[in-house]
C-alpha atoms as a PDB file:
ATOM      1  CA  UNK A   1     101.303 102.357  62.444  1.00  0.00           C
ATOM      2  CA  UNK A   2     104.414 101.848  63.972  1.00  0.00           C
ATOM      3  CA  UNK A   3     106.868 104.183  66.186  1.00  0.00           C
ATOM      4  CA  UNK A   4     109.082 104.740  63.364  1.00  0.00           C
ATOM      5  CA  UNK A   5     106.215 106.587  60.703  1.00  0.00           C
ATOM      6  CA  UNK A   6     105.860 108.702  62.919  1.00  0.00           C
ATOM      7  CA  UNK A   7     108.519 111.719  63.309  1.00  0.00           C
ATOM      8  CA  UNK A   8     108.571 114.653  65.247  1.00  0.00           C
ATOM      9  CA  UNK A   9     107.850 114.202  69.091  1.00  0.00           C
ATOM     10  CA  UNK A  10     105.186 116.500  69.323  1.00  0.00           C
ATOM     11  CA  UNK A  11     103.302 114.892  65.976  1.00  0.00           C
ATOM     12  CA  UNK A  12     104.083 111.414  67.445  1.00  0.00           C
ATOM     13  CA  UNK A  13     101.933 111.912  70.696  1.00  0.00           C
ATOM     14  CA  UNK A  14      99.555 113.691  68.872  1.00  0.00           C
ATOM     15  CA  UNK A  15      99.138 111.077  66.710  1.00  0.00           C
ATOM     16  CA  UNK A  16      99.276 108.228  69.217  1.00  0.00           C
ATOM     17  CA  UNK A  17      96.659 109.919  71.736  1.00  0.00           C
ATOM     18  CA  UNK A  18      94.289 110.346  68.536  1.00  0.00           C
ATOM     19  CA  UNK A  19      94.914 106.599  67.835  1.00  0.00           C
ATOM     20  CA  UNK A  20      93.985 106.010  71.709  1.00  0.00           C
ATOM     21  CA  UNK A  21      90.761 107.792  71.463  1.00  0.00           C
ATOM     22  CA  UNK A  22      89.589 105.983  68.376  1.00  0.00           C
ATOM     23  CA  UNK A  23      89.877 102.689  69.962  1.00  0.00           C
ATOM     24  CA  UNK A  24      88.761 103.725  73.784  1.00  0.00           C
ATOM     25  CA  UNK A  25      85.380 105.310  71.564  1.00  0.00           C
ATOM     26  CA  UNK A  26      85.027 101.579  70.442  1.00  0.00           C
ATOM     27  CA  UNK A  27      84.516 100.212  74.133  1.00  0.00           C
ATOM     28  CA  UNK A  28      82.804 103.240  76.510  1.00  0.00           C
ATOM     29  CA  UNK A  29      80.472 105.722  75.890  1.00  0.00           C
ATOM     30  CA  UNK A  30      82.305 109.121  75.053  1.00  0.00           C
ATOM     31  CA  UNK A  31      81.360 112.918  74.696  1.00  0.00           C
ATOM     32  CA  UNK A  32      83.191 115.804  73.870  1.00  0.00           C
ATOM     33  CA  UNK A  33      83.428 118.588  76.549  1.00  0.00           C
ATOM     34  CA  UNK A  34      85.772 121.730  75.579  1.00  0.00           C
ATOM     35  CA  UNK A  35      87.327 119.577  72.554  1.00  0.00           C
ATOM     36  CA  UNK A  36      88.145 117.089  74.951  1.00  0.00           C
ATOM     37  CA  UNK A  37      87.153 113.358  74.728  1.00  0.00           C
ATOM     38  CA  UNK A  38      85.454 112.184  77.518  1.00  0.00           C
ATOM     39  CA  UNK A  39      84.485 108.947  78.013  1.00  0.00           C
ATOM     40  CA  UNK A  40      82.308 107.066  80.581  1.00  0.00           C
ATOM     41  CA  UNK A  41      83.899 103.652  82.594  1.00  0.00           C
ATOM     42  CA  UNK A  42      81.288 101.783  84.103  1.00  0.00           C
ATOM     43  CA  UNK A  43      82.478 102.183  87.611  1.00  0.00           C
ATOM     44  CA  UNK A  44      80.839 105.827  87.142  1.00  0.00           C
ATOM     45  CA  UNK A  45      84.434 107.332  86.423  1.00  0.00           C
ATOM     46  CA  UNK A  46      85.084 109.939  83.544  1.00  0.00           C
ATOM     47  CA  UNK A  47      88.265 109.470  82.137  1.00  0.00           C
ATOM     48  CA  UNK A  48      90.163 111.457  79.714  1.00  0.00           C
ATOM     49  CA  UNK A  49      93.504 111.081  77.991  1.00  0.00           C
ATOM     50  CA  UNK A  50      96.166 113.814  78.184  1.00  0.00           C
ATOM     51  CA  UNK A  51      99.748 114.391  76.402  1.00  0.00           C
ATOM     52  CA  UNK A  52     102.455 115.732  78.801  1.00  0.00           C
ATOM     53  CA  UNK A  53     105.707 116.754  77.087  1.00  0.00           C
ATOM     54  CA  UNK A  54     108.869 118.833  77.146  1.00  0.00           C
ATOM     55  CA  UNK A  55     113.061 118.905  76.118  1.00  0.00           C
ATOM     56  CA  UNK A  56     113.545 115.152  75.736  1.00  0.00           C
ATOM     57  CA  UNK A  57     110.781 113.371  77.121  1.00  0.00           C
ATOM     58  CA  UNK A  58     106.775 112.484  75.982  1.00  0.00           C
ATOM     59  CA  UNK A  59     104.103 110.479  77.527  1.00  0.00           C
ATOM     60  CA  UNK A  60     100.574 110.041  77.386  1.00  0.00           C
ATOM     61  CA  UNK A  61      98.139 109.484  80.528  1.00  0.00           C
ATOM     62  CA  UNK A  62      94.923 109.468  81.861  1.00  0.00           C
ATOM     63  CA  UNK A  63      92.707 112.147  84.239  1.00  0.00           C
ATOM     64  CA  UNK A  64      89.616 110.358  85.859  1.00  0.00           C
ATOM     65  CA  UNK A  65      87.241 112.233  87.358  1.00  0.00           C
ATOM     66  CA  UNK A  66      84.330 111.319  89.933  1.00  0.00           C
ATOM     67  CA  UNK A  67      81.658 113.857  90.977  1.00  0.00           C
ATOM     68  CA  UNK A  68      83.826 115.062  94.064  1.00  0.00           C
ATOM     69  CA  UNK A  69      87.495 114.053  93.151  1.00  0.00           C
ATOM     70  CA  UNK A  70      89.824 114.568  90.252  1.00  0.00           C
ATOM     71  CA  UNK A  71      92.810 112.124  90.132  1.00  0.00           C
ATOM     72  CA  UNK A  72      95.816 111.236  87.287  1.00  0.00           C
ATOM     73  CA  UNK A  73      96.508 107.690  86.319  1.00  0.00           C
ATOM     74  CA  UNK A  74      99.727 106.112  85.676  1.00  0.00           C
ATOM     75  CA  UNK A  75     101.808 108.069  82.734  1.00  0.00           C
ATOM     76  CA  UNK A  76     102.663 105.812  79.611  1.00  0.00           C
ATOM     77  CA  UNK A  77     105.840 106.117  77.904  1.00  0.00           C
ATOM     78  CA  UNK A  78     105.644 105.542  73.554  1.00  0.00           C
ATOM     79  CA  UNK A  79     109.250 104.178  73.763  1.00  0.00           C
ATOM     80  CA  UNK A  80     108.325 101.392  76.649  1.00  0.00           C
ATOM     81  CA  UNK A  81     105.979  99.722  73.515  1.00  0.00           C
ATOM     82  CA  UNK A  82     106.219  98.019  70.611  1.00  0.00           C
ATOM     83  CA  UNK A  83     103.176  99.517  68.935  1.00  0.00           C
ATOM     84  CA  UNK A  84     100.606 101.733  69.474  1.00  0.00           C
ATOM     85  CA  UNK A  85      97.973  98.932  70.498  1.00  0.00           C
ATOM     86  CA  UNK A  86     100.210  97.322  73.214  1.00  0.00           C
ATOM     87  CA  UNK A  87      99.985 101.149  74.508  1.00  0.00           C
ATOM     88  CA  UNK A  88      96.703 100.993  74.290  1.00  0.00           C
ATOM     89  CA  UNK A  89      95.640  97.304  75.954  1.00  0.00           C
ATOM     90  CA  UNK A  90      98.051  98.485  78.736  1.00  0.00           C
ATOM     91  CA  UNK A  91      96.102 101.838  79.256  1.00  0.00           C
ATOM     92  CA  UNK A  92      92.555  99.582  78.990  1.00  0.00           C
ATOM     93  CA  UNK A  93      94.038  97.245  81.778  1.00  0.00           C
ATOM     94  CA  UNK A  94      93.961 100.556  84.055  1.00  0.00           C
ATOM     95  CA  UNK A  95      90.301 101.389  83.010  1.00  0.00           C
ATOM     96  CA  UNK A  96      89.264  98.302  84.509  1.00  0.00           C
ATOM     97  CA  UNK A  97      90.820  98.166  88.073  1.00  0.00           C
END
């Protein structure tokens, strides 16, 4: 899958954040709470990927959680990647920090 199949902005991070869940579900433990994907880091983190979008602009990010804190990590922006699976090593980089 490339940027390019893909057209409306709205499908496109849809589309990318479901790609991003497949492959995080291949490395950590996941559930589903409130048809959200939540998966399990090994530091003990929770970690859940969210879409943020609006007039001109889309990016994907992640929401950790620990048992007495709630925190966002970085935002990724589609357009600063090549494909969908640099997106996705750069968001796995975070998950291990």
């Amino acid at each position: 899958m490339t940027w390019t199949e893909i057209q409306s902005s709205n499908d496109m991070l849809s589309d990318i954040k479901s790609f991003l869940v497949r492959e995080f579900s291949k490395i950590y433990s996941f559930s589903s709470i409130n048809d959200d994907t939540v998966f399990s880091l090994p530091d003990g983190l929770s970690m859940s990927i969210f879409t943020m979008h609006g007039k001109g602009f889309g990016c994907l990010g992640m929401n950790y959680k620990a048992d007495n804190s709630n925190d966002d990590g970085d935002l990724y922006y589609p357009d600063d990647y090549d494909t969908p699976n640099e997106l996705f090593l750069a968001m796995l980089e975070e998950t291990r920090r």
